[in-house]
N, C-alpha and C. Protein backbone atom coordinates (compact mmCIF):
# COMPACT_ATOMS: atom_id res chain seq x y z
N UNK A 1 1.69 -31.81 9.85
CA UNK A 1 1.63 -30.47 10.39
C UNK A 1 0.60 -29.66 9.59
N UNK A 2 -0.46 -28.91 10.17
CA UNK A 2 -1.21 -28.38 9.17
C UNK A 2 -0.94 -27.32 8.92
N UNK A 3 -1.24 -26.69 7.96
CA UNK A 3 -1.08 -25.46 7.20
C UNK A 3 -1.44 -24.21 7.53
N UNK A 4 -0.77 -22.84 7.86
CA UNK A 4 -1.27 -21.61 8.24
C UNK A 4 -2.50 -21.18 7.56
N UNK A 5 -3.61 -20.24 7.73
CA UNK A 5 -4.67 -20.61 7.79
C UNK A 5 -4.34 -19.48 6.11
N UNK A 6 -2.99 -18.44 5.93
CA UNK A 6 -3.10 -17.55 5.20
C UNK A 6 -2.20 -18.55 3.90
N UNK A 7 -2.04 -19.83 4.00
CA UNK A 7 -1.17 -20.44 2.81
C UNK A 7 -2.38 -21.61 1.93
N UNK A 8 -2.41 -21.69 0.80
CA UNK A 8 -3.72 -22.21 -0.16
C UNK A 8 -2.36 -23.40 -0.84
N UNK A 9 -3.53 -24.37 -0.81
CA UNK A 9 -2.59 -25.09 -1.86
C UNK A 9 -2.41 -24.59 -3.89
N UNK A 10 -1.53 -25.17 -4.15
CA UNK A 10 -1.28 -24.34 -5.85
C UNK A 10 -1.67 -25.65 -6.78
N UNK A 11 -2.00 -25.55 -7.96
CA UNK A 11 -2.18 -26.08 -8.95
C UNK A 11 -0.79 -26.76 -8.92
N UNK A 12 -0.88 -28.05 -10.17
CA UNK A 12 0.26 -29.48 -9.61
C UNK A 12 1.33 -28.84 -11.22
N UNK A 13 1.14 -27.24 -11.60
CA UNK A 13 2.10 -26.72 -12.38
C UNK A 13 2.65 -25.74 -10.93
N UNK A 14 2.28 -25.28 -10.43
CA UNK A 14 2.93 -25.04 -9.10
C UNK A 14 3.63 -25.15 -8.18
N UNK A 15 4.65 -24.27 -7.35
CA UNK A 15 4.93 -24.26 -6.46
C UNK A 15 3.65 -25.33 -5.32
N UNK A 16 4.03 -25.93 -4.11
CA UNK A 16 2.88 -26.70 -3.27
C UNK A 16 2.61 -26.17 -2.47
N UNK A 17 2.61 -24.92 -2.21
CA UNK A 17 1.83 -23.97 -1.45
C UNK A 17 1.86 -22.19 -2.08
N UNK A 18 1.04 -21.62 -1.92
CA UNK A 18 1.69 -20.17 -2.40
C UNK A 18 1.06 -19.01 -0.79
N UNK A 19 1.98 -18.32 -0.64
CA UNK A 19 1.75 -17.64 0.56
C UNK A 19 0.84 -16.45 -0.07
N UNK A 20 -0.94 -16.40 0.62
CA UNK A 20 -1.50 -15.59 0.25
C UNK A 20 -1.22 -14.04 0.84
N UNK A 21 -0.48 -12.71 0.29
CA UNK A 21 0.18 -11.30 0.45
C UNK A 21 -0.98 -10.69 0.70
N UNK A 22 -1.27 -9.86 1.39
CA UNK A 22 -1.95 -7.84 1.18
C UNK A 22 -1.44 -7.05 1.48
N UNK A 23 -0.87 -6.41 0.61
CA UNK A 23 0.25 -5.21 0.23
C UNK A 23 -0.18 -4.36 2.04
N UNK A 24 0.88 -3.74 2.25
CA UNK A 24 1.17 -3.51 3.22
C UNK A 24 1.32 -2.21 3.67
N UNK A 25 0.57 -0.97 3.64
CA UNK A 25 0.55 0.04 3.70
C UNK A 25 1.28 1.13 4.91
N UNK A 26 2.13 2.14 4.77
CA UNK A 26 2.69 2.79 5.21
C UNK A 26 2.18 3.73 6.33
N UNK A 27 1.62 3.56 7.67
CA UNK A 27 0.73 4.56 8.14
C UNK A 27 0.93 6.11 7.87
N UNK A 28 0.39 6.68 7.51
CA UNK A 28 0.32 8.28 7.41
C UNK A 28 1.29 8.83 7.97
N UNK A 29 0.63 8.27 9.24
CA UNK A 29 1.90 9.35 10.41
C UNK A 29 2.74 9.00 10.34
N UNK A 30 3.45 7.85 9.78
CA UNK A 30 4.89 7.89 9.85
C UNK A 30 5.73 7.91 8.13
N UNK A 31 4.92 8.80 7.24
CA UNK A 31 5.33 9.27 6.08
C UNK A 31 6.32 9.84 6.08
N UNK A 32 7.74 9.77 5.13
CA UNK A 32 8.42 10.93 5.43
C UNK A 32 7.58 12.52 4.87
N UNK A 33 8.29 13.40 5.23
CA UNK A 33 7.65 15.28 5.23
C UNK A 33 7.31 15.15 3.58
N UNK A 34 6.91 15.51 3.02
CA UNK A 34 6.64 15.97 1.58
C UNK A 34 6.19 17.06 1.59
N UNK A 35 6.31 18.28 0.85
CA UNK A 35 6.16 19.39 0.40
C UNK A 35 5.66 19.82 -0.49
N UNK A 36 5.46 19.01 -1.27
CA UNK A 36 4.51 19.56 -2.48
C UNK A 36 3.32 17.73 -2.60
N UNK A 37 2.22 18.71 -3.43
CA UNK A 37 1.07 17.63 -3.59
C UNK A 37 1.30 16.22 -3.90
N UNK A 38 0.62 14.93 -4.08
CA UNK A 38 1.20 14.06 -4.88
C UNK A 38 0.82 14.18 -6.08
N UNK A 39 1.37 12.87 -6.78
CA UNK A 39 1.05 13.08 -8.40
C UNK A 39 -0.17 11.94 -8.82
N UNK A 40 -1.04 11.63 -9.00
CA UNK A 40 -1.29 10.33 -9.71
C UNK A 40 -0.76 9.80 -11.47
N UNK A 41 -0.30 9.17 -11.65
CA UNK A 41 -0.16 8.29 -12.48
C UNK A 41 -1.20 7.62 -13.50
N UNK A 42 -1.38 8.10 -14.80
CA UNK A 42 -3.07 7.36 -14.92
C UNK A 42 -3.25 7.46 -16.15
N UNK A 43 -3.79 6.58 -16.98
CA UNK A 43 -3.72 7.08 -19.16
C UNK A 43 -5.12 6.32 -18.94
N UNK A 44 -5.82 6.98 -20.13
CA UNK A 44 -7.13 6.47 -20.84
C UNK A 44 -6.99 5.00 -20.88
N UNK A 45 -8.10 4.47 -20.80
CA UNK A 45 -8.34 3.01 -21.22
C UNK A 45 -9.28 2.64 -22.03
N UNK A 46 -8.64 1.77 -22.88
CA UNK A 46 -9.90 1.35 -23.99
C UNK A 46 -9.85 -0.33 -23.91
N UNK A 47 -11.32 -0.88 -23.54
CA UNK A 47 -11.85 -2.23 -23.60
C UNK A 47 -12.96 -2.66 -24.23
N UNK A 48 -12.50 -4.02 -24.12
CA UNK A 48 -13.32 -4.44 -25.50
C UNK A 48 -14.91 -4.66 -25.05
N UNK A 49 -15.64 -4.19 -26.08
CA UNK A 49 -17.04 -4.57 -25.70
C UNK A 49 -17.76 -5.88 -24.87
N UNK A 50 -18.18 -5.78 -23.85
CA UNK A 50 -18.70 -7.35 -23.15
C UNK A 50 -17.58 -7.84 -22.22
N UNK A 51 -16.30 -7.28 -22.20
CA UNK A 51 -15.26 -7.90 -21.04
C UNK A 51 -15.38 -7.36 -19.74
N UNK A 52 -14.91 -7.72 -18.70
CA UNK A 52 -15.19 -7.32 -17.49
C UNK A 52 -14.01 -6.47 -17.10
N UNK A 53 -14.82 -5.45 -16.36
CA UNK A 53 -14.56 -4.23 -16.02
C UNK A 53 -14.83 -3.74 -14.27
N UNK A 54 -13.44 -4.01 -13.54
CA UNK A 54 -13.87 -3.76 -12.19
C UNK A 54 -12.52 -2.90 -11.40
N UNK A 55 -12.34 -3.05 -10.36
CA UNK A 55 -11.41 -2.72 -9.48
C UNK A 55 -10.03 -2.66 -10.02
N UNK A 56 -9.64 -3.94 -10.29
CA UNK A 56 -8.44 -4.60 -10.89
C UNK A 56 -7.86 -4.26 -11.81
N UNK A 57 -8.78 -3.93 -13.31
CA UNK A 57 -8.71 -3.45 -14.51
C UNK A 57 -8.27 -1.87 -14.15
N UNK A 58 -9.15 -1.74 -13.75
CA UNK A 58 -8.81 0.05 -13.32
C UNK A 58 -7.75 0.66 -12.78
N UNK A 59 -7.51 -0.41 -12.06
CA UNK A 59 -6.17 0.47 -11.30
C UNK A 59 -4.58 -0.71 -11.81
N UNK A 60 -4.88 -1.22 -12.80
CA UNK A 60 -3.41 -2.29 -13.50
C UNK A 60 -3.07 -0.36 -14.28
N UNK A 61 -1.52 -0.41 -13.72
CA UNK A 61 -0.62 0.58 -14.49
C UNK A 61 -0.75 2.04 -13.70
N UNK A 62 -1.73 1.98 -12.79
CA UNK A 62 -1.93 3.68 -12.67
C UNK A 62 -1.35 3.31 -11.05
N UNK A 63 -0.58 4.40 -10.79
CA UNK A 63 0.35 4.80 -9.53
C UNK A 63 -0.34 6.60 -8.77
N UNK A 64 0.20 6.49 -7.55
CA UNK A 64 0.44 7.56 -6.77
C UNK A 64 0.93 7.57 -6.31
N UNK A 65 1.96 9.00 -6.31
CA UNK A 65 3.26 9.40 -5.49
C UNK A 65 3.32 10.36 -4.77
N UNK A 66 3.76 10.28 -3.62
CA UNK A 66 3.70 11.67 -3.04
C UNK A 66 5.09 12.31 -3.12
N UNK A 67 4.77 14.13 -3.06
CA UNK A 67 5.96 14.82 -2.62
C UNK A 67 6.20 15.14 -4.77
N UNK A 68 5.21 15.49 -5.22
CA UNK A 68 5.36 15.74 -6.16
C UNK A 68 6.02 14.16 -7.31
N UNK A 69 5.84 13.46 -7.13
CA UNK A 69 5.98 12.24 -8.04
C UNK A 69 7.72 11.81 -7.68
N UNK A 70 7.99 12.38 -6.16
CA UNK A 70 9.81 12.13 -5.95
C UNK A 70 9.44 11.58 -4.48
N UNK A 71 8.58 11.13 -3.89
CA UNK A 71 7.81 10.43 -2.48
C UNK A 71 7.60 9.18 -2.63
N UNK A 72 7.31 8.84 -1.77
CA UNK A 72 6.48 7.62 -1.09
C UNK A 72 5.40 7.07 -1.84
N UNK A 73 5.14 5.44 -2.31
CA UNK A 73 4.23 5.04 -2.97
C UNK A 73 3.37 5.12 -2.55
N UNK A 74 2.11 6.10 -2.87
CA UNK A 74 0.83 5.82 -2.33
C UNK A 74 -0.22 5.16 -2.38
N UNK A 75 0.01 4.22 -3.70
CA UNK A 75 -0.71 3.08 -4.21
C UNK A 75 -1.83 3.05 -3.74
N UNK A 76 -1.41 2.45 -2.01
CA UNK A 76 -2.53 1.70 -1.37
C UNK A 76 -3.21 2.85 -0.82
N UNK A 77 -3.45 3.60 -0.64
CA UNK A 77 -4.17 4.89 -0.57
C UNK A 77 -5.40 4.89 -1.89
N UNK A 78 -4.43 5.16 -2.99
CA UNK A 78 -5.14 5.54 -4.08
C UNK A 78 -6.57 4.78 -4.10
N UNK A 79 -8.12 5.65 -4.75
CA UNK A 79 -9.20 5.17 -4.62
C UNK A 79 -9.45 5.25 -6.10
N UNK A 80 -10.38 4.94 -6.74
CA UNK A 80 -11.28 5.16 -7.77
C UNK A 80 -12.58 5.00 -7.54
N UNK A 81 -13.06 6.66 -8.21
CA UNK A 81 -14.93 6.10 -8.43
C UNK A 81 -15.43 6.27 -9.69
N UNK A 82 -16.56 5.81 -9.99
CA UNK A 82 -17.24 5.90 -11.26
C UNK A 82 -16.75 4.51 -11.81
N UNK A 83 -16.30 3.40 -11.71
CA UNK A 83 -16.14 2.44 -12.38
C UNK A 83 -17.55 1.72 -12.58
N UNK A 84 -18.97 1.62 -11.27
CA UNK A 84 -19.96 1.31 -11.93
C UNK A 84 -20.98 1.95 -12.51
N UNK A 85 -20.48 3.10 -13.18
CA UNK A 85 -20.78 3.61 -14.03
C UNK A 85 -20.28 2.97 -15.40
N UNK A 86 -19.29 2.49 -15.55
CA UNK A 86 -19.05 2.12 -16.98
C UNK A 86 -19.38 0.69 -17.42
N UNK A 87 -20.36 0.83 -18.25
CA UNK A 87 -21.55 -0.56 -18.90
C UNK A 87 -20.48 -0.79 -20.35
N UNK A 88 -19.71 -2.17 -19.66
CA UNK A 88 -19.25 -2.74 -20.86
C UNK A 88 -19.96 -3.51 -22.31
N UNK A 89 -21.23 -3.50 -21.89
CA UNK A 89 -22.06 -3.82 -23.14
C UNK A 89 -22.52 -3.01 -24.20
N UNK A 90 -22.07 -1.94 -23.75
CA UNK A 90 -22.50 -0.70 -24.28
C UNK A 90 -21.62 0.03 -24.93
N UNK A 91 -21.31 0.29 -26.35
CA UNK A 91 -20.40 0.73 -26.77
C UNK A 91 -20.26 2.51 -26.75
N UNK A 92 -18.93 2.87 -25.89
CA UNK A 92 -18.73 4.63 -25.25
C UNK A 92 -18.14 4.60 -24.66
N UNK A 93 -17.90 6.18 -24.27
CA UNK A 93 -16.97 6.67 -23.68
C UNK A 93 -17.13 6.97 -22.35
N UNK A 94 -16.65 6.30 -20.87
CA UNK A 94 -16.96 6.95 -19.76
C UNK A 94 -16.23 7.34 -18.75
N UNK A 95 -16.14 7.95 -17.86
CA UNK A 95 -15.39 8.68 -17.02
C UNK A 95 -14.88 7.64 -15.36
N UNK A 96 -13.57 7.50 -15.40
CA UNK A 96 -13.89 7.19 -13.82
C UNK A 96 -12.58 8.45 -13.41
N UNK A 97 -12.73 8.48 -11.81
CA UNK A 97 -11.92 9.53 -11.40
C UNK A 97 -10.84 8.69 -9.98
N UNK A 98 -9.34 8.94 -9.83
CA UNK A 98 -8.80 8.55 -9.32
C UNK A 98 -8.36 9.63 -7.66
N UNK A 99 -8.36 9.79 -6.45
CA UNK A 99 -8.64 10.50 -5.63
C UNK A 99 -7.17 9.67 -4.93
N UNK A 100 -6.26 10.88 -4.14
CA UNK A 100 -5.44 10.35 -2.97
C UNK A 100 -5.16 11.19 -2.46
N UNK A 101 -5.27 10.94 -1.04
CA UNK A 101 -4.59 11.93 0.09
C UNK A 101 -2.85 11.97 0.20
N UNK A 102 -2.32 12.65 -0.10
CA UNK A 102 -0.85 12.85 0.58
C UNK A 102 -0.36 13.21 1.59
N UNK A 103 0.91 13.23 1.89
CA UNK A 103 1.06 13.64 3.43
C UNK A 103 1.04 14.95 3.66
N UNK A 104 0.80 16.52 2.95
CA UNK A 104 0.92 17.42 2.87
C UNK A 104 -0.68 17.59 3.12
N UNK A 105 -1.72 16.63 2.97
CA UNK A 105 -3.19 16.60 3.93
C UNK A 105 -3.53 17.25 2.29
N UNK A 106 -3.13 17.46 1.24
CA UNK A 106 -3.77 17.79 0.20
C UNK A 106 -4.09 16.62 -1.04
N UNK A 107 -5.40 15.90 -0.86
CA UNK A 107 -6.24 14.95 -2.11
C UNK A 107 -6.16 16.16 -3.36
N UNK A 108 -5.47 14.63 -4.24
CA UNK A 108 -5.53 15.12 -5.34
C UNK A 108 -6.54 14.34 -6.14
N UNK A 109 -6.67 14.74 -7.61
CA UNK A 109 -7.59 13.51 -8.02
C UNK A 109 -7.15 13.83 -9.87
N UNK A 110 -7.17 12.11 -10.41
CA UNK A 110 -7.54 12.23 -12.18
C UNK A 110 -8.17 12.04 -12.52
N UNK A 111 -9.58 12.31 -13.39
CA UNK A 111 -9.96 11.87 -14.21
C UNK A 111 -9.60 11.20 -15.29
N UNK A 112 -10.21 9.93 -15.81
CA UNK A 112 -9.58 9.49 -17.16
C UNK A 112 -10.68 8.82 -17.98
N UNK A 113 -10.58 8.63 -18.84
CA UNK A 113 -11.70 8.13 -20.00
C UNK A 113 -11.81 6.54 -20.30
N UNK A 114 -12.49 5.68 -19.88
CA UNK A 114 -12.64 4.45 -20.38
C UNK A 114 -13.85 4.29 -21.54
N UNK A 115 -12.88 3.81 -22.76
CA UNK A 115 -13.63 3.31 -24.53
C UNK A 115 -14.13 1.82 -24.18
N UNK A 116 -15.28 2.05 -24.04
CA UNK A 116 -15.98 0.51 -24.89
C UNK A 116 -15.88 0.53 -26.13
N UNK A 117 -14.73 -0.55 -27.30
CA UNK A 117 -14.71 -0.54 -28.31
C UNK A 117 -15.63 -2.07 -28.45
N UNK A 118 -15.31 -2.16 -30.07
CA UNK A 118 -15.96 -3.21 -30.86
C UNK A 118 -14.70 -4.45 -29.93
């Protein structure tokens, strides 16, 4: 029987298939009401000089909530820009900024600081 086209075979420390997921987002319109803005979720990051620095890194730990941080996960909403702005070869301090719409139609956004250390 062959295999669904969304299941990969796994390494032989593995499970023998693993079902490939993409998180599954809540349409807008059917949000419950929220009343106040959302919150983002988000702390400084410091990495090490020369490691890679993308999408993934950026958004491991940082959340958005709507309805004042007592709502609906907005995760998959949540954006970031300025990440290619930050040159991991380069030892400093740089900025990326985190942006989400809530259901109250009001984007919020964080800034936060990524350290290129030693």
């Amino acid at each position: 029987m062959p295999k669904p086209a969304n299941v990969t075979e796994a390494p032989a420390s593995k499970p023998a298939f693993v079902l490939e997921t993409t998180p599954i987002c809540v349409p807008r319109d059917s949000l419950p009401i929220a009343t106040k803005n959302p919150v983002i979720i988000a702390s400084n990051i410091k990495i090490k000089k020369g490691s890679n620095f993308g999408n993934s890194e950026a958004m491991a730990g940082v959340k958005a909530v709507d309805d004042n941080g007592n709502g609906i996960d907005l995760g998959c909403y949540l954006n970031v820009v300025g990440i290619d702005k930050v040159n991991t070869n380069v030892l400093g301090t740089y900025k990326i900024t985190y942006n989400v719409k809530g259901y109250t139609g009001k984007t919020v956004s964080k800034t936060v600081k990524v350290k290129v250390v030693k």
